[in-house]
Each structure stands twice: as C-alpha cells, then as structure tokens.
N, C-alpha and C. Protein backbone atom coordinates (compact mmCIF):
# COMPACT_ATOMS: atom_id res chain seq x y z
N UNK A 1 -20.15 -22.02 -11.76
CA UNK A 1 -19.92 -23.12 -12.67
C UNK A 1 -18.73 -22.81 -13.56
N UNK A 2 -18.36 -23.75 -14.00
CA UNK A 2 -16.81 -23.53 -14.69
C UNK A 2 -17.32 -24.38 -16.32
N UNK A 3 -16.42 -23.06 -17.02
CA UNK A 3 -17.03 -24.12 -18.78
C UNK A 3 -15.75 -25.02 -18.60
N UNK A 4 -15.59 -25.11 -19.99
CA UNK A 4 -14.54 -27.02 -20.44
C UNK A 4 -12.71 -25.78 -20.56
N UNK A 5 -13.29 -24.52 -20.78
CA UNK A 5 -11.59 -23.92 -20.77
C UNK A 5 -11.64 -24.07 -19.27
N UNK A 6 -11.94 -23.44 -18.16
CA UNK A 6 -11.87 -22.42 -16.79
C UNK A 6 -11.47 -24.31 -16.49
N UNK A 7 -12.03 -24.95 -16.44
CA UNK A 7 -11.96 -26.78 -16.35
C UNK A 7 -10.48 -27.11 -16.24
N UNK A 8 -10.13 -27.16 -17.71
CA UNK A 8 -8.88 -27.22 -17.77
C UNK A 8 -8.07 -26.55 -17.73
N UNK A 9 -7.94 -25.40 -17.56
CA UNK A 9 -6.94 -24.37 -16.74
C UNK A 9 -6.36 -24.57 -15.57
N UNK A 10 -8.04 -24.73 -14.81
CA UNK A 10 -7.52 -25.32 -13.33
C UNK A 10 -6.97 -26.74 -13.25
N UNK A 11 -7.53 -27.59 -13.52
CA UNK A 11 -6.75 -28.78 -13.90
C UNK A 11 -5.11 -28.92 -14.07
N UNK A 12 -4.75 -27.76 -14.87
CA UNK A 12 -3.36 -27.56 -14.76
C UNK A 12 -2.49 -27.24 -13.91
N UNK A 13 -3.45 -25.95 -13.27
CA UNK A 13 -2.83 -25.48 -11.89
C UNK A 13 -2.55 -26.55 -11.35
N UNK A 14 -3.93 -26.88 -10.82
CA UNK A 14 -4.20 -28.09 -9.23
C UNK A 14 -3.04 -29.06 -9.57
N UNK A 15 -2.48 -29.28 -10.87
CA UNK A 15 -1.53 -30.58 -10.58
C UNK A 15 0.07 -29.86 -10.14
N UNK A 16 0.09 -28.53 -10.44
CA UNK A 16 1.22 -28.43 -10.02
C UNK A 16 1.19 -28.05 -8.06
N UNK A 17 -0.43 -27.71 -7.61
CA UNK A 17 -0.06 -28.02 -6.33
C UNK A 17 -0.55 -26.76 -4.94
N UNK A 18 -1.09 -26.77 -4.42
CA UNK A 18 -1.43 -25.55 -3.58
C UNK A 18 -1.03 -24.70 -3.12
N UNK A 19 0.48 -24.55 -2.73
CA UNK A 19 1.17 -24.02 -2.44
C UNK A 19 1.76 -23.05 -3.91
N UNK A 20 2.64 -23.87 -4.56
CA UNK A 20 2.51 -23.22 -5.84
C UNK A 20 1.17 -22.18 -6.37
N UNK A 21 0.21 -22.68 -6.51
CA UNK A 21 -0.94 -21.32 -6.56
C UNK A 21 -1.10 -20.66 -5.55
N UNK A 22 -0.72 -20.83 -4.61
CA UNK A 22 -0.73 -19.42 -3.23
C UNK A 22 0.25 -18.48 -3.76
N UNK A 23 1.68 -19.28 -3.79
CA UNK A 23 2.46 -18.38 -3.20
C UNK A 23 2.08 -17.52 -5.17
N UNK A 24 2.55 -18.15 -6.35
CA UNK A 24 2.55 -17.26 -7.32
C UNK A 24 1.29 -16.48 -7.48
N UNK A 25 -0.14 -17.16 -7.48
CA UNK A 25 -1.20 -15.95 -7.73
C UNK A 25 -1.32 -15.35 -6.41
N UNK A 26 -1.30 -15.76 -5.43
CA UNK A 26 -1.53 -14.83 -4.12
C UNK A 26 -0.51 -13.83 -3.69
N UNK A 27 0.54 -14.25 -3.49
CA UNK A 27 1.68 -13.41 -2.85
C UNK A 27 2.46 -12.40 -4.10
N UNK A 28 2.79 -13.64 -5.14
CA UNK A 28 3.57 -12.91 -6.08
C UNK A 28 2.70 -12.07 -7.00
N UNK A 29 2.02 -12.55 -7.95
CA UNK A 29 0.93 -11.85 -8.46
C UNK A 29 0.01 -10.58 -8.25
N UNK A 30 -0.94 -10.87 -7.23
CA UNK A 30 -1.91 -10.45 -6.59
C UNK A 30 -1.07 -9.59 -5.94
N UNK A 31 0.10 -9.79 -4.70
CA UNK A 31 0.16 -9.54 -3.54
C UNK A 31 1.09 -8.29 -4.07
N UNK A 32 2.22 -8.94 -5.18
CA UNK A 32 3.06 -7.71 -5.55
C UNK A 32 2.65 -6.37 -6.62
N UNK A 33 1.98 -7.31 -7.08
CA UNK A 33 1.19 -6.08 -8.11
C UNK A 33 0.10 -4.76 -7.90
N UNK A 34 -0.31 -5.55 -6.39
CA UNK A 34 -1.40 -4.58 -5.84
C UNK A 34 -0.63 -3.71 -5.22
N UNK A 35 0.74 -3.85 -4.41
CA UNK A 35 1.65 -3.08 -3.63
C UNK A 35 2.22 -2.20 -4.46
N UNK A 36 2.54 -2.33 -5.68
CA UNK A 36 3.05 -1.21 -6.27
C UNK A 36 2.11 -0.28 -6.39
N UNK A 37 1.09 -1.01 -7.60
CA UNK A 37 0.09 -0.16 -8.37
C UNK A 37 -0.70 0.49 -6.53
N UNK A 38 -0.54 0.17 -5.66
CA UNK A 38 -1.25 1.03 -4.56
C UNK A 38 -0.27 2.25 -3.98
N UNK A 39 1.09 2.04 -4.18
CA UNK A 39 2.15 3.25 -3.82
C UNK A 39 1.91 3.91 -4.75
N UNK A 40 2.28 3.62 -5.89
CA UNK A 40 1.75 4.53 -7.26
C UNK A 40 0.45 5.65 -6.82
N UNK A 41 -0.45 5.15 -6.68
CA UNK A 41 -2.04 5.71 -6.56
C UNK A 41 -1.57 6.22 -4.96
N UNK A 42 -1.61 5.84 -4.10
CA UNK A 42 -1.32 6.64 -2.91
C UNK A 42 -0.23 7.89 -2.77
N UNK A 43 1.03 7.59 -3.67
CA UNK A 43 1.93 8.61 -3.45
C UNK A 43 1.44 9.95 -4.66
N UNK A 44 0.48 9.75 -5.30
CA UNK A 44 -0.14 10.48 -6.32
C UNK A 44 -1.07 11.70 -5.50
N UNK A 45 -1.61 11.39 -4.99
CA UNK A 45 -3.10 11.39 -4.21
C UNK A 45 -2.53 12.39 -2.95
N UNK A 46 -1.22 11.82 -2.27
CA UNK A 46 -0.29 12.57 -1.83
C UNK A 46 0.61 13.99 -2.00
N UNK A 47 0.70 13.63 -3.18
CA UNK A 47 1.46 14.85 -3.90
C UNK A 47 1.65 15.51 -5.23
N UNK A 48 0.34 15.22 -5.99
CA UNK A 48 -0.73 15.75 -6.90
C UNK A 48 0.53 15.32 -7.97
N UNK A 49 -0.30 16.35 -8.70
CA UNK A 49 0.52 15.92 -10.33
C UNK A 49 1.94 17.06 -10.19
N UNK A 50 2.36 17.55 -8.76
CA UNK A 50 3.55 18.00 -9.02
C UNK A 50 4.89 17.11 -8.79
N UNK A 51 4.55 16.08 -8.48
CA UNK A 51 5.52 15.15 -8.48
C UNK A 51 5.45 14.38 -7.62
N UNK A 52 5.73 12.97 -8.26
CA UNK A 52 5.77 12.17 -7.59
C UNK A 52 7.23 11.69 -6.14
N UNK A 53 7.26 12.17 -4.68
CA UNK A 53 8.26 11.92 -4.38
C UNK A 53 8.46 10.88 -4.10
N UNK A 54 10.62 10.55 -4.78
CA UNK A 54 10.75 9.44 -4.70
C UNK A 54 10.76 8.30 -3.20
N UNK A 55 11.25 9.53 -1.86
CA UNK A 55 10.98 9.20 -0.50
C UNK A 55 10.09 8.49 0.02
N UNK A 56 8.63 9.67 -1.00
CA UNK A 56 7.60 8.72 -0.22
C UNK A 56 7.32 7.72 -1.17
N UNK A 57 7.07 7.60 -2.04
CA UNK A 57 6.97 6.45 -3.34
C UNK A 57 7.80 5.42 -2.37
N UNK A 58 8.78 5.29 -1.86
CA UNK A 58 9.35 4.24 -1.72
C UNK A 58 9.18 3.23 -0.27
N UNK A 59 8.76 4.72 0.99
CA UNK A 59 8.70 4.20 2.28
C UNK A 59 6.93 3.89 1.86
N UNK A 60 6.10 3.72 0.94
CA UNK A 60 4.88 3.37 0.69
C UNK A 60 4.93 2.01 0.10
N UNK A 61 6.21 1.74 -0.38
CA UNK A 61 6.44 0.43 -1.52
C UNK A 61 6.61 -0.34 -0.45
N UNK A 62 7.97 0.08 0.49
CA UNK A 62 8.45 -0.58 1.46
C UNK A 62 7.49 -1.64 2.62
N UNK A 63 6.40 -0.59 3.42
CA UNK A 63 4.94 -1.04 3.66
C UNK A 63 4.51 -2.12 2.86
N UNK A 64 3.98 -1.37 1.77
CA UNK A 64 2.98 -2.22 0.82
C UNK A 64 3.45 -3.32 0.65
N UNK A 65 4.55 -3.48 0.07
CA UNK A 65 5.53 -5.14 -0.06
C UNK A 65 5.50 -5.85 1.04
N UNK A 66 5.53 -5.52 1.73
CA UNK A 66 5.23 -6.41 3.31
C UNK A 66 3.75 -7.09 3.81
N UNK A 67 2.90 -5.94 3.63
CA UNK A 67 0.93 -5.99 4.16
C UNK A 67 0.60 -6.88 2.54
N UNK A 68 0.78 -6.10 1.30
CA UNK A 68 -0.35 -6.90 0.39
C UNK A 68 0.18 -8.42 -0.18
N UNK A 69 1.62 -8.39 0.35
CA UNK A 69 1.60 -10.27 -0.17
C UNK A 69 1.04 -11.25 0.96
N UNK A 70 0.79 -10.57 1.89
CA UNK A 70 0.51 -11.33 3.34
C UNK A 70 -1.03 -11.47 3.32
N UNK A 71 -1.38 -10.20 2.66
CA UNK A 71 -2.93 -10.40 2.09
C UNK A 71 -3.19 -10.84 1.14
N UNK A 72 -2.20 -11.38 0.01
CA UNK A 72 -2.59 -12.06 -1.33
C UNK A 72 -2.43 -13.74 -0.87
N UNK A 73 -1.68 -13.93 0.14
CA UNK A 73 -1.27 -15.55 0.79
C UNK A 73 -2.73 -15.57 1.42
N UNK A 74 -3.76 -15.03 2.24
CA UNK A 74 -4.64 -15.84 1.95
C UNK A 74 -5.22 -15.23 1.17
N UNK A 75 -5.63 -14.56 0.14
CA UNK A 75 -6.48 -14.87 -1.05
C UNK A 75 -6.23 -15.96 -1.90
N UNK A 76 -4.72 -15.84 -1.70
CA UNK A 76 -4.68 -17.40 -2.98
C UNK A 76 -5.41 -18.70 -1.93
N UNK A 77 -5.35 -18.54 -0.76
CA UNK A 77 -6.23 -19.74 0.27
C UNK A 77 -7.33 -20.20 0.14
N UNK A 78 -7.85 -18.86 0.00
CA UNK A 78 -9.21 -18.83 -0.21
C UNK A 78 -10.14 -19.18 -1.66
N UNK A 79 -9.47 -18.84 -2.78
CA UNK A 79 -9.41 -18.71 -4.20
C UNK A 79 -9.13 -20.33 -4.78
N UNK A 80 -8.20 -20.85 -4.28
CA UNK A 80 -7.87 -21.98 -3.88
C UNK A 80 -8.99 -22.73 -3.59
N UNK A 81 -9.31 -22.63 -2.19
CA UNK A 81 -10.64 -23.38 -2.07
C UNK A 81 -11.98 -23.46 -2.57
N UNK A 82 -12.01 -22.03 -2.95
CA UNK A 82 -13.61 -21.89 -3.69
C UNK A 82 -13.43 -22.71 -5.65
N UNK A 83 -11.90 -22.37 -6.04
CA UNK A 83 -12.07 -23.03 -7.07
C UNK A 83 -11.83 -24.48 -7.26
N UNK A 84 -11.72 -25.16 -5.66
CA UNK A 84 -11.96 -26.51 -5.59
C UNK A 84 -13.13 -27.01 -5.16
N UNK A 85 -14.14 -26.26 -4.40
CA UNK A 85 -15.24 -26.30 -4.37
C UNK A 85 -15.94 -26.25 -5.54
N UNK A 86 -15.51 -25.18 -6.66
CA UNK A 86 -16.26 -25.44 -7.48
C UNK A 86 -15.96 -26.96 -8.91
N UNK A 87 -14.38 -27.04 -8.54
CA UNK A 87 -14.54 -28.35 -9.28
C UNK A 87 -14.96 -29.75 -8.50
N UNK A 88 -14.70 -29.69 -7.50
CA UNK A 88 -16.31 -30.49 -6.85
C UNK A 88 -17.14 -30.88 -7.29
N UNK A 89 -17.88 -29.58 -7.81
CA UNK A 89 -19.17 -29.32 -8.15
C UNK A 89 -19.50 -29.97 -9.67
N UNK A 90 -18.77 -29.76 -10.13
CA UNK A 90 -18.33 -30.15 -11.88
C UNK A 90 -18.21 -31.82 -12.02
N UNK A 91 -17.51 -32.37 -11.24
CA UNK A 91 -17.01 -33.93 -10.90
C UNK A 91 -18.63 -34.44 -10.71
C-alpha cells in the first residue's frame, strides 16, 4: 500500500514516463552505483587493505559498467510495474 507522499511521488514520476524511470532509476542510478560500489568491495576483498590496485579496480569497473546497468534496465521494469500495480490498487 502506498500513503498520500509514496502517492504523489509516483504520480510525478509516472507523468514523466517509463522509460525515463528505467533508464534513470534502473540503469543510471541503481545500475551505475551498484557497479562501482561492487569494484570498490570486490577489488578490496582482492587485495586486502594493502592496496587497492588501480588495474584491477578498473578492469572490475570496466565489467561491472556493462552487467549491472543491464541488470538495473530490468529492475527499473519490474519496479515499474509493481509500483503500477500498486497504484492500481490505490485508484
């Protein structure tokens, strides 16, 4: 269920359009933010607290920028639909 803010939030989105909420919360958002913050944490995990290398830091970014916006395009799909399902539900 959605209160009278989560309501009109989406309301705002939905008029600018589906695509628009894919590509910025799914791809750009979601998709780029998870790709860093996951090279970050992977190239860590990799090569402890003696340093971060910049080689691999980057052929991990390189990857990641490619796989997690492709996986944030459909989350915003999906996210998309469930929060039109749920204003559906509200109507």
């Amino acid at each position: 269920m959605m209160n009278e803010r989560s309501e009109k939030r989406w309301e705002k989105m939905r008029a600018k359009g589906k695509r628009h909420f894919v590509v910025n919360s799914g791809v750009l958002r979601w998709g780029l933010t998870t790709a860093v913050l996951y090279s970050i944490f992977v190239t860590y995990l990799n090569n402890g607290l003696t340093g971060i290398l910049l080689n691999d830091f980057l052929r991990t970014l390189l990857i990641a920028v490619i796989l997690f916006p492709i996986g944030g395009y459909f989350w915003g799909i999906w996210v998309w639909k469930w929060q039109e399902k749920n204003h559906r539900k509200e109507q």
